[in-house]
Protein backbone atom coordinates (compact mmCIF):
# COMPACT_ATOMS: atom_id res chain seq x y z
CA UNK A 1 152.12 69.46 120.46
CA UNK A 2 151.63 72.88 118.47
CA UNK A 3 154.33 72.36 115.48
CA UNK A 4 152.92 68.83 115.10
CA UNK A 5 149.81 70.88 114.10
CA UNK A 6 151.79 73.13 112.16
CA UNK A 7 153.55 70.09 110.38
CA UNK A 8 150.65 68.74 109.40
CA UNK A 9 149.47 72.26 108.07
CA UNK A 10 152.90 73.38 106.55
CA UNK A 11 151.67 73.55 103.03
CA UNK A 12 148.92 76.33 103.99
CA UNK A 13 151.08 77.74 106.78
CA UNK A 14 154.54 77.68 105.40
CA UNK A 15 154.99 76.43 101.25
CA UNK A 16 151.44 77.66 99.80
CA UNK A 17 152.70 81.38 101.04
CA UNK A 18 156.36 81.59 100.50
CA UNK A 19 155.66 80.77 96.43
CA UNK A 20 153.17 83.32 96.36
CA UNK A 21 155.08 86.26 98.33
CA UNK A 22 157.78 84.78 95.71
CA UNK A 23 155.45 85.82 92.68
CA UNK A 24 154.03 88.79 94.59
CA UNK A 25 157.99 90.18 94.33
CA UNK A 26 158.58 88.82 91.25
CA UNK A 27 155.45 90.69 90.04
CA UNK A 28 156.47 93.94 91.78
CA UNK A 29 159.46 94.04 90.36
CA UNK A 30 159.11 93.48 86.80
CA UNK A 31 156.53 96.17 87.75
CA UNK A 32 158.56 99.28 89.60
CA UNK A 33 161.70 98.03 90.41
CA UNK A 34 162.90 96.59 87.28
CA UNK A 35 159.74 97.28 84.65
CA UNK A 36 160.52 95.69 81.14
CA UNK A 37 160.86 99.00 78.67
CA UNK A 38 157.25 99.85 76.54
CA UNK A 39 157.18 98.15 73.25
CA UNK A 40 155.65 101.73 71.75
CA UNK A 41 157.22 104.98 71.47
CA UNK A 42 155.50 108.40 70.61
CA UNK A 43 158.03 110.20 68.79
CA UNK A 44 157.30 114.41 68.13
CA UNK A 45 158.52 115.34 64.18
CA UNK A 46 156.32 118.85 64.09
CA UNK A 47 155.20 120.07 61.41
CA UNK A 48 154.14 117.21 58.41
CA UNK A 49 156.57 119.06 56.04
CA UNK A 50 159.28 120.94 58.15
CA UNK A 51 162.78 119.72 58.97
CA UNK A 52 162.28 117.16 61.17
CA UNK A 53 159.75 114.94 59.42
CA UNK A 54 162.51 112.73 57.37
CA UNK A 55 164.46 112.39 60.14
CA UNK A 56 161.94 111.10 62.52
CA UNK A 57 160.83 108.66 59.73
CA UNK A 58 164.66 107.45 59.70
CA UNK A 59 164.29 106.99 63.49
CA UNK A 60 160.96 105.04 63.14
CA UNK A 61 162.53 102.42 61.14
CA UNK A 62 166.13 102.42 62.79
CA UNK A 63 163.82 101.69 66.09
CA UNK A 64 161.28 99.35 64.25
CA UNK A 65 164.64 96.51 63.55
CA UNK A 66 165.03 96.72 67.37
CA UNK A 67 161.56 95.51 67.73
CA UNK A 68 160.22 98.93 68.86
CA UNK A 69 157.36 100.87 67.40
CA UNK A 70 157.17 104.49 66.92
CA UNK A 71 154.28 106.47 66.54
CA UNK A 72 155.21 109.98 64.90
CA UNK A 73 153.21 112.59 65.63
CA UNK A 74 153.06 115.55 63.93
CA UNK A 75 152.11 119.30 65.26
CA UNK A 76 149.97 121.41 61.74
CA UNK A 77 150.08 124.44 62.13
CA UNK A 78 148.08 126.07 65.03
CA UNK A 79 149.06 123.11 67.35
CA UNK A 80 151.57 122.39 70.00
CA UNK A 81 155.19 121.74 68.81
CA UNK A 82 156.98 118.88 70.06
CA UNK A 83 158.54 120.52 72.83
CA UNK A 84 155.33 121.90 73.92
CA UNK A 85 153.70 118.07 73.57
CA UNK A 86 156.99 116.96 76.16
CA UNK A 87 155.68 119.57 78.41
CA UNK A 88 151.67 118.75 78.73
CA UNK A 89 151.92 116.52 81.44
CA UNK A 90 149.06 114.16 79.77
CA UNK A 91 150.36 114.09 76.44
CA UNK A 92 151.31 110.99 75.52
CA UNK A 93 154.56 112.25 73.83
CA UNK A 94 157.34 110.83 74.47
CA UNK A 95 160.50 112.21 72.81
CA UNK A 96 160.73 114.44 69.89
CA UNK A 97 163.18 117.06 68.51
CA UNK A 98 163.42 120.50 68.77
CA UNK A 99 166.52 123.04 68.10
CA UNK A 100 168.64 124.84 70.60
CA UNK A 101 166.97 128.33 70.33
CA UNK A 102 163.87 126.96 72.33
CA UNK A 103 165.68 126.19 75.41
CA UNK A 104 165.09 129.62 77.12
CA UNK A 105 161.59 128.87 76.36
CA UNK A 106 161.25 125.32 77.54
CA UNK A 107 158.98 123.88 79.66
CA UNK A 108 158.46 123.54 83.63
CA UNK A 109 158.34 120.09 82.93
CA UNK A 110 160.88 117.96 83.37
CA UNK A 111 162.71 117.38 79.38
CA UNK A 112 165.93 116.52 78.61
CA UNK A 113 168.32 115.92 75.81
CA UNK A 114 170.05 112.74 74.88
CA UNK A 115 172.15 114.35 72.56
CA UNK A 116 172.70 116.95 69.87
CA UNK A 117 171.96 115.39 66.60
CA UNK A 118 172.91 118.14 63.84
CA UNK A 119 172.87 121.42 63.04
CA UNK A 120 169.99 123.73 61.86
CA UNK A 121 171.25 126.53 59.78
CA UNK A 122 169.90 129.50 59.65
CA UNK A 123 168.87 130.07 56.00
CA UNK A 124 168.22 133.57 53.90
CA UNK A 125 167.20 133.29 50.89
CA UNK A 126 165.80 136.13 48.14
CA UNK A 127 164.40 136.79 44.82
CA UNK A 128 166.51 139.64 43.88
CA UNK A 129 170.16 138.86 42.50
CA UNK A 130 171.04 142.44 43.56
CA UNK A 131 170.67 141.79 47.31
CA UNK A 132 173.99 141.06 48.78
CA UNK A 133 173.44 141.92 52.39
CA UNK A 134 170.92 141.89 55.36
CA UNK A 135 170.99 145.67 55.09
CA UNK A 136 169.56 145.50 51.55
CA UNK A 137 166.46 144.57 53.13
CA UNK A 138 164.94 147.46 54.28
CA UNK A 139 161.79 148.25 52.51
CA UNK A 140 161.43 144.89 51.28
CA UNK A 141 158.77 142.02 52.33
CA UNK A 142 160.29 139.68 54.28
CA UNK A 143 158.85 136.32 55.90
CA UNK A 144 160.09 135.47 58.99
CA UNK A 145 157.92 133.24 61.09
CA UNK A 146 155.68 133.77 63.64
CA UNK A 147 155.67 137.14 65.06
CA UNK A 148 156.40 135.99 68.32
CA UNK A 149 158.67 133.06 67.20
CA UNK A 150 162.63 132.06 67.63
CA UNK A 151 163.63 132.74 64.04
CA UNK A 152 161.64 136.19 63.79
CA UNK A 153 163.69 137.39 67.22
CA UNK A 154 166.60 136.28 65.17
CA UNK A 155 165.87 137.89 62.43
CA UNK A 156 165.67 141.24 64.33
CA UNK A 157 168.99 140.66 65.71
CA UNK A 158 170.72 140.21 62.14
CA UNK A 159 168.69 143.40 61.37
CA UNK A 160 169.52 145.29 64.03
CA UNK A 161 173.25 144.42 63.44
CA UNK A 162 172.82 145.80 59.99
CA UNK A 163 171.06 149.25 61.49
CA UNK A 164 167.73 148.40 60.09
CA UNK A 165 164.80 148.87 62.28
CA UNK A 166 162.14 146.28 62.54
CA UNK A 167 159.53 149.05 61.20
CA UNK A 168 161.40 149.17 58.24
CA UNK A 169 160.92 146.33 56.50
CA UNK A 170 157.01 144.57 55.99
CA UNK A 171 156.65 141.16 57.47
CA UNK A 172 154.84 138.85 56.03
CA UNK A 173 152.15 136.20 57.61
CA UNK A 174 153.98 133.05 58.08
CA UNK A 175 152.12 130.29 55.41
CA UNK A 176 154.41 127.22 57.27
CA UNK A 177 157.94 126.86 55.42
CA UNK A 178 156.85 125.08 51.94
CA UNK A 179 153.65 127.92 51.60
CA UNK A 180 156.59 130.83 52.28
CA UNK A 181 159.28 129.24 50.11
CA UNK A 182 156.40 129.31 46.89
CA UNK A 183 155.60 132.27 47.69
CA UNK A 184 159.47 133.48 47.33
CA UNK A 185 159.78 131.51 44.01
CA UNK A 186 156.49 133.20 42.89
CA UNK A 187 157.77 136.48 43.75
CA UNK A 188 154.78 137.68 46.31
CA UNK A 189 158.12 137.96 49.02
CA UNK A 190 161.38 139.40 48.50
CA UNK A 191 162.75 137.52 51.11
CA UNK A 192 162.64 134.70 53.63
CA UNK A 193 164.44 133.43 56.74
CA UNK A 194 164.02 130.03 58.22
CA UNK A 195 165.62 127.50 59.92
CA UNK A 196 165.85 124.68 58.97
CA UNK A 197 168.27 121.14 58.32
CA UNK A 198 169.33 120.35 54.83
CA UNK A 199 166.80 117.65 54.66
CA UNK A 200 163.99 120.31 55.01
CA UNK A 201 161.72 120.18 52.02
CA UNK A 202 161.48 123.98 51.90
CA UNK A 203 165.18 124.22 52.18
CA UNK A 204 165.71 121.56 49.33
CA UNK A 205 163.25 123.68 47.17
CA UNK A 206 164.63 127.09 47.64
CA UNK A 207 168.25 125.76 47.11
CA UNK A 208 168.01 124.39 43.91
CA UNK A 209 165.04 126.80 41.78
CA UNK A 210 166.83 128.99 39.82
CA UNK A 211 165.95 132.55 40.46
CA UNK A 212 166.64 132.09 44.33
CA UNK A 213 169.24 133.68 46.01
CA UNK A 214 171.07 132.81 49.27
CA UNK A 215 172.91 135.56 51.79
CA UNK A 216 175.43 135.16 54.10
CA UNK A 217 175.30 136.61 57.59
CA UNK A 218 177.94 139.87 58.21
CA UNK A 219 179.56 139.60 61.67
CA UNK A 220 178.37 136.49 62.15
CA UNK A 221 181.06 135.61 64.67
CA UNK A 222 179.62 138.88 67.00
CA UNK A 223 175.91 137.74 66.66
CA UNK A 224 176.91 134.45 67.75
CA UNK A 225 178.56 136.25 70.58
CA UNK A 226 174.94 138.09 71.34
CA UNK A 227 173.38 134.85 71.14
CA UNK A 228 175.09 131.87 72.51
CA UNK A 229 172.75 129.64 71.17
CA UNK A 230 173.52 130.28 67.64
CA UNK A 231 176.96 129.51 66.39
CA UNK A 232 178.62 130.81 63.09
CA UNK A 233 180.17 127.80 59.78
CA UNK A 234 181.12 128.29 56.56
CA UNK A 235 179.43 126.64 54.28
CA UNK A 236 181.96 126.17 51.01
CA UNK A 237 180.94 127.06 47.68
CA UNK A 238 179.13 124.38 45.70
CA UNK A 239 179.01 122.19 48.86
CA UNK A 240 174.99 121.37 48.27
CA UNK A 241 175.39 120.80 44.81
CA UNK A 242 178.97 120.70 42.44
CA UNK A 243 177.70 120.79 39.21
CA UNK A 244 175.13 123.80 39.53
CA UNK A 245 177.64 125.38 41.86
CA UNK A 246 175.04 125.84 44.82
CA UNK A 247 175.83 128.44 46.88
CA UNK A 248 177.91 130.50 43.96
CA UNK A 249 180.49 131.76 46.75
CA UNK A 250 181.44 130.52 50.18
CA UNK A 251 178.50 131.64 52.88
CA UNK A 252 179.16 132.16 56.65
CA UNK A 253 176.21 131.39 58.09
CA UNK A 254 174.75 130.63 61.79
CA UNK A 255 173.45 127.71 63.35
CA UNK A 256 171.65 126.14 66.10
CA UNK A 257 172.01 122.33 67.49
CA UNK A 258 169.14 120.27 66.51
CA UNK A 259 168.40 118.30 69.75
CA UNK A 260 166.50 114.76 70.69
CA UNK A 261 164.79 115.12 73.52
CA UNK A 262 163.14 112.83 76.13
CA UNK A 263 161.04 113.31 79.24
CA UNK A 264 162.83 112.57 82.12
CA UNK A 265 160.37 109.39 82.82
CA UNK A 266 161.44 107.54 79.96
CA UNK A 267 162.25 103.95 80.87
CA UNK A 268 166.34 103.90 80.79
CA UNK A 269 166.11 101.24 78.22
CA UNK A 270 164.40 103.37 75.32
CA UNK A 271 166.86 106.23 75.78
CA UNK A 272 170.04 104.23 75.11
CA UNK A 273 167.75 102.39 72.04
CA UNK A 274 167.49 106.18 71.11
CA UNK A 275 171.08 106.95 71.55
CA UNK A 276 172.00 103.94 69.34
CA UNK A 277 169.67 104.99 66.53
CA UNK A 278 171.31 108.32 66.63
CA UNK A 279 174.27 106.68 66.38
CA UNK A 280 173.23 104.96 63.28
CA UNK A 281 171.96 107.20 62.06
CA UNK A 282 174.39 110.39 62.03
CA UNK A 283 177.32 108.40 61.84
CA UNK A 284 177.51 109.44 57.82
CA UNK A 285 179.05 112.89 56.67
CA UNK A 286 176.84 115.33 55.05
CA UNK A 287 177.84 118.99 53.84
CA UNK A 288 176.77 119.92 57.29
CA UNK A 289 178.71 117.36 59.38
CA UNK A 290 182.07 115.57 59.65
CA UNK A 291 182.04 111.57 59.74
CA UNK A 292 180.82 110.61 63.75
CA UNK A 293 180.22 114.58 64.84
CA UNK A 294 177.15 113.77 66.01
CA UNK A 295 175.65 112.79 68.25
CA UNK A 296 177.42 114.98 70.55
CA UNK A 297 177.00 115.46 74.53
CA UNK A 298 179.22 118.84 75.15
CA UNK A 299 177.41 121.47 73.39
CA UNK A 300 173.60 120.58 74.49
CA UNK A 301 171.15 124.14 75.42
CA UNK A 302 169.11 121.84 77.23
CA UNK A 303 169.80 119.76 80.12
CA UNK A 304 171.44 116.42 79.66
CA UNK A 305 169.31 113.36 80.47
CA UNK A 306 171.94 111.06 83.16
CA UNK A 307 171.66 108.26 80.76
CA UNK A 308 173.04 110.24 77.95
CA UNK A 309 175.72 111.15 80.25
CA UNK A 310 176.35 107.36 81.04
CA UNK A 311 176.15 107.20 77.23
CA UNK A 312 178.67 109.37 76.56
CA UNK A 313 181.39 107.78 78.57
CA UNK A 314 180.94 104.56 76.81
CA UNK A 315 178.38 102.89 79.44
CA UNK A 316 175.98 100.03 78.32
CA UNK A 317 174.47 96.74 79.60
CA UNK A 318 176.76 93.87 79.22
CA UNK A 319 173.73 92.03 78.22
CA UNK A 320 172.95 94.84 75.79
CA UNK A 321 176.20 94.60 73.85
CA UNK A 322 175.73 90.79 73.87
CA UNK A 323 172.25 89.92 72.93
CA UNK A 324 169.51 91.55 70.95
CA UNK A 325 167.50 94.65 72.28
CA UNK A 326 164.54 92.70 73.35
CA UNK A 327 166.37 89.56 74.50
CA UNK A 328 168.71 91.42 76.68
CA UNK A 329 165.96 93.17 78.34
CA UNK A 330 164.27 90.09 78.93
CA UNK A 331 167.30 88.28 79.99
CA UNK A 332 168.19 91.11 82.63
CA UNK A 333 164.89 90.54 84.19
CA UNK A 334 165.30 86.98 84.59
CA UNK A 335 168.79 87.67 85.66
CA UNK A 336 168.64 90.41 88.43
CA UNK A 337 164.98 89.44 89.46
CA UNK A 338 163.77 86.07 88.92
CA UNK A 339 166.72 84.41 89.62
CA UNK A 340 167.56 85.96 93.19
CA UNK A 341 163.69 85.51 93.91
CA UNK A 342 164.15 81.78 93.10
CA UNK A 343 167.48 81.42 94.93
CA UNK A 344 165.65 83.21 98.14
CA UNK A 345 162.71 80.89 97.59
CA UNK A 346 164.59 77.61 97.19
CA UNK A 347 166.42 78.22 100.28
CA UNK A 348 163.32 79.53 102.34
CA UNK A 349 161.74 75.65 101.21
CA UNK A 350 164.85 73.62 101.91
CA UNK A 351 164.59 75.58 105.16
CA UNK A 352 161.08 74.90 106.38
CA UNK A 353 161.27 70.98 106.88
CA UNK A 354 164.83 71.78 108.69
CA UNK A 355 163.10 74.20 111.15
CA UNK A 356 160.78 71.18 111.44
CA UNK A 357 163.33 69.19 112.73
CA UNK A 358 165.11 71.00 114.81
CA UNK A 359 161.95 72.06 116.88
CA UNK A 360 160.92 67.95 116.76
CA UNK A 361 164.67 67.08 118.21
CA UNK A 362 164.31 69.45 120.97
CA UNK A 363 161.32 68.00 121.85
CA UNK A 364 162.95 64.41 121.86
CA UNK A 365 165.99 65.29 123.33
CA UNK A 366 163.64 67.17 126.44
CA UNK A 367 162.01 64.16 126.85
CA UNK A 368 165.79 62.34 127.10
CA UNK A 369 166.80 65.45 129.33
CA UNK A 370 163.93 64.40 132.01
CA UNK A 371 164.70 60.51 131.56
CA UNK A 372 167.70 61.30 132.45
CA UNK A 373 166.95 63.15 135.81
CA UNK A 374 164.14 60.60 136.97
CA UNK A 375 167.30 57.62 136.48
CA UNK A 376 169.44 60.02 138.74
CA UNK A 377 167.13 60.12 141.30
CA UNK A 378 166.02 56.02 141.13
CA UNK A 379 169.71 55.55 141.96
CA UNK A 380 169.57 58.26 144.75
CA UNK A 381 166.62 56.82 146.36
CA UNK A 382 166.90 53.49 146.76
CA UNK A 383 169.09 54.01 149.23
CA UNK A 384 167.99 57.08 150.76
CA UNK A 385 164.12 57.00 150.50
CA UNK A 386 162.66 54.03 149.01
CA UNK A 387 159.17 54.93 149.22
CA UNK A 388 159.94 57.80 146.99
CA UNK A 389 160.28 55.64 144.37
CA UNK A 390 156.27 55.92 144.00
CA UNK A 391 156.23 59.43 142.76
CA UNK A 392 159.36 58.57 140.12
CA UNK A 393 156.92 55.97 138.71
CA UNK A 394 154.01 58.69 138.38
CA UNK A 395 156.17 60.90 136.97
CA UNK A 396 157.71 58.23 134.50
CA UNK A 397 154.10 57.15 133.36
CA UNK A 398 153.03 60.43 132.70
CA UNK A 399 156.55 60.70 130.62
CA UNK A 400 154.86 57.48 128.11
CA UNK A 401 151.89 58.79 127.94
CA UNK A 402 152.80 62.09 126.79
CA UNK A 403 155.70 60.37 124.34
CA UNK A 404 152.78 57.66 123.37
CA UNK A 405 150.43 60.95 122.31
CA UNK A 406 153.30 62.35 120.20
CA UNK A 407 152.33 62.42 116.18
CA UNK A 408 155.49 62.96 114.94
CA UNK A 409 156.30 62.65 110.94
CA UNK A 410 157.27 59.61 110.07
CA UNK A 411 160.93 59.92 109.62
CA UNK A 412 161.19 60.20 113.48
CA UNK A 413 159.82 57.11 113.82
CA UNK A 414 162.56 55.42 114.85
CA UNK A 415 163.96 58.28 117.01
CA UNK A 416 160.50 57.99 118.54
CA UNK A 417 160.49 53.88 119.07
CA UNK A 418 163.74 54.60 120.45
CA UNK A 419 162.81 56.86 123.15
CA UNK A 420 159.79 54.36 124.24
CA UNK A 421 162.44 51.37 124.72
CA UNK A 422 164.39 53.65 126.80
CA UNK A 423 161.27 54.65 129.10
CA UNK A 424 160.44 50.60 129.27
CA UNK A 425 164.26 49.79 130.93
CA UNK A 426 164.08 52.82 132.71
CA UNK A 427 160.43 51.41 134.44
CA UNK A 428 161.83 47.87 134.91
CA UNK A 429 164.76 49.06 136.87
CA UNK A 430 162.10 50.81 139.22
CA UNK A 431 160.67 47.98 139.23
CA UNK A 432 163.90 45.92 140.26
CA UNK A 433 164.99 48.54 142.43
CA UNK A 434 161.21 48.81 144.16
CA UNK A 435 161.23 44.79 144.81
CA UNK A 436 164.22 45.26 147.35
């Protein structure tokens, strides 16, 4: 009988290949389905000195007690800035920050933002205490950034809104922020416009060396109209520092959002790791920021990665809240994979020897089916046709032969015995019955 052959073969036909299409799933998984989150990130902090290297050293250590580590990589001058790395398909870039006014610029590429992380003021500062006004600086050498670059087109703007042509003033080659700023303080400029956070080494310098002047923006409120990237604050006098009563005089001034941003492939897992270092991170007031402004979702120039938007509306991982980054990664692997794999597997085992059984108890109970028939028709012909009774007994020995050739498992045994007792009375009552 074919399942006795398969019986005796079930740990190559049945057991041997459920656990492995078990692993094979389980492997799959972890792999596409539900992939455990990288233990590396590649963060983008541009240039070695600009505005965003502190912060992205804050973020490599508020990552690095969650058990992740960050690579920073840094754009010199000449190379491609961080948003440019998230667009290169084959860079190896990851997230990295750029500020609002690069968003009509961005990339084919799929980036997003997880959130708007501060502001990015847009900063004038001069050697001459005489210059009160943008208009003042016609004739003068100003340093602007690259010709082609965000903060030079704003820079035209906030001339143009103070009827001074771009011809008239002589722009200087852009030396990166800390080569412009000494060249301010050394007087080889008379003026210089960057943007820039307040953590920005050139922006620390240039606040606090004496000689150096800072302007507010006229209008600033209409520019920001022009411009909807740019919003206008008011930055209160002595607000960056009391005592040496830095700026003099209250400054309206215009900003841009400093955004995080991701590719749109990062594993779910790293971007809310992300959103809780930003968290950490710009929960603290500064002279730039209230207590818990930022990060903020609802003022973004880039589009907003669906996480961050989970984010915002106060989703997270059960697990995550409960256990460690790292364990609750782990544990919702184990969870939502290994254990329904195991559950499948444990019931596809228990299974197997009960398929077993079933087919070996319709083979008995065909057997006691045809028994049955052959002592229906004994009964019938005795009386009728008694020399009919020779073709019940062939058919009856054939019955113990084929029972005696069964190799059932042993736990049919005494089903089996059984069944052979029954064929023995059922052949000495065609005996009796032939001896009439």
């Amino acid at each position: 009988m074919r399942v006795m052959l398969w019986y005796r073969r079930r740990w190559g036909l049945f057991y041997v290949p459920v656990l492995a299409f078990a692993a094979l799933v389980v492997v799959m998984a972890s792999r596409w389905w539900f992939p455990l989150p990288p233990t590396t990130l590649s963060l983008a902090a541009g240039e070695p000195l600009g505005s965003h290297a502190r912060l992205a050293e804050r973020y490599r250590d508020e990552l690095g007690r969650r058990g992740i580590t960050v690579d920073v990589v840094y754009s010199p001058e000449g190379t491609p800035g961080p948003l440019q790395r998230l667009a290169m398909a084959g860079n190896g870039v990851q997230a990295g920050f750029a500020h609002g006014l690069l968003s009509d610029r961005g990339p084919e590429a799929a980036v997003q933002a997880l959130a708007v992380i501060g502001k990015q003021p847009l900063w004038i500062f001069t050697h001459g205490a005489g210059i009160t006004s943008v208009a003042q600086l016609r004739g003068m050498r100003v340093a602007a950034g690259a010709p082609r670059g965000a903060v030079r087109q704003i820079a035209n703007l906030l001339l143009a809104q103070a009827q001074v042509r771009e011809s008239d003033v002589t722009w200087e080659q852009d030396r990166g922020p800390m080569g412009t700023a000494n060249e301010l303080i050394e007087g080889r400029i008379d003026a210089m416009i960057l943007l820039g956070s307040s953590d920005a080494p050139a922006v620390r310098l240039l606040t606090r060396s004496p000689g150096i002047f800072m302007l507010g923006v006229e209008r600033a409120n209409a520019l920001a109209a022009r411009e909807p990237k740019l919003r206008a604050f008011v930055l209160p006098q002595g607000t960056i520092e009391l005592r040496g009563d830095v700026p003099p005089r209250d400054l309206t001034l215009l900003y841009t959002g400093t955004h995080l941003l991701v590719r749109d492939t990062l594993h779910p897992a790293l971007q809310r790791a992300l959103l809780d270092a930003a968290t950490v991170i710009h929960a603290s007031p500064t002279f730039l920021q209230r207590q818990s402004e930022y990060p903020d979702f609802s003022d973004s120039d880039f589009p907003l990665s669906p996480q961050a938007q989970r984010y915002a509306h106060g989703y997270q991982p059960w697990l995550e809240a409960a256990l460690p980054y790292w364990w609750a990664q782990l544990a919702e692997l184990l969870l939502y994979v290994v254990l329904p794999v195991l559950l499948i597997t444990g019931a596809a085992l228990l299974w197997i020897p009960q398929l077993f059984s079933l087919r070996v108890n319709a083979v008995l109970s065909h057997y006691y089916g045809e028994l049955k028939f052959l002592e229906n028709d004994m009964a019938r012909m005795a009386t009728d046709s008694p020399m009919a009774l020779r073709d019940v007994l062939t058919k009856l020995d054939t019955m113990e032969q084929e029972v005696a050739s069964l190799d059932l498992p042993d736990r049919f045994a005494d089903r089996w015995y059984t069944l052979r007792e029954h064929l023995g009375m059922a052949r000495e009552r065609l005996l009796k019955l032939r001896a009439r």
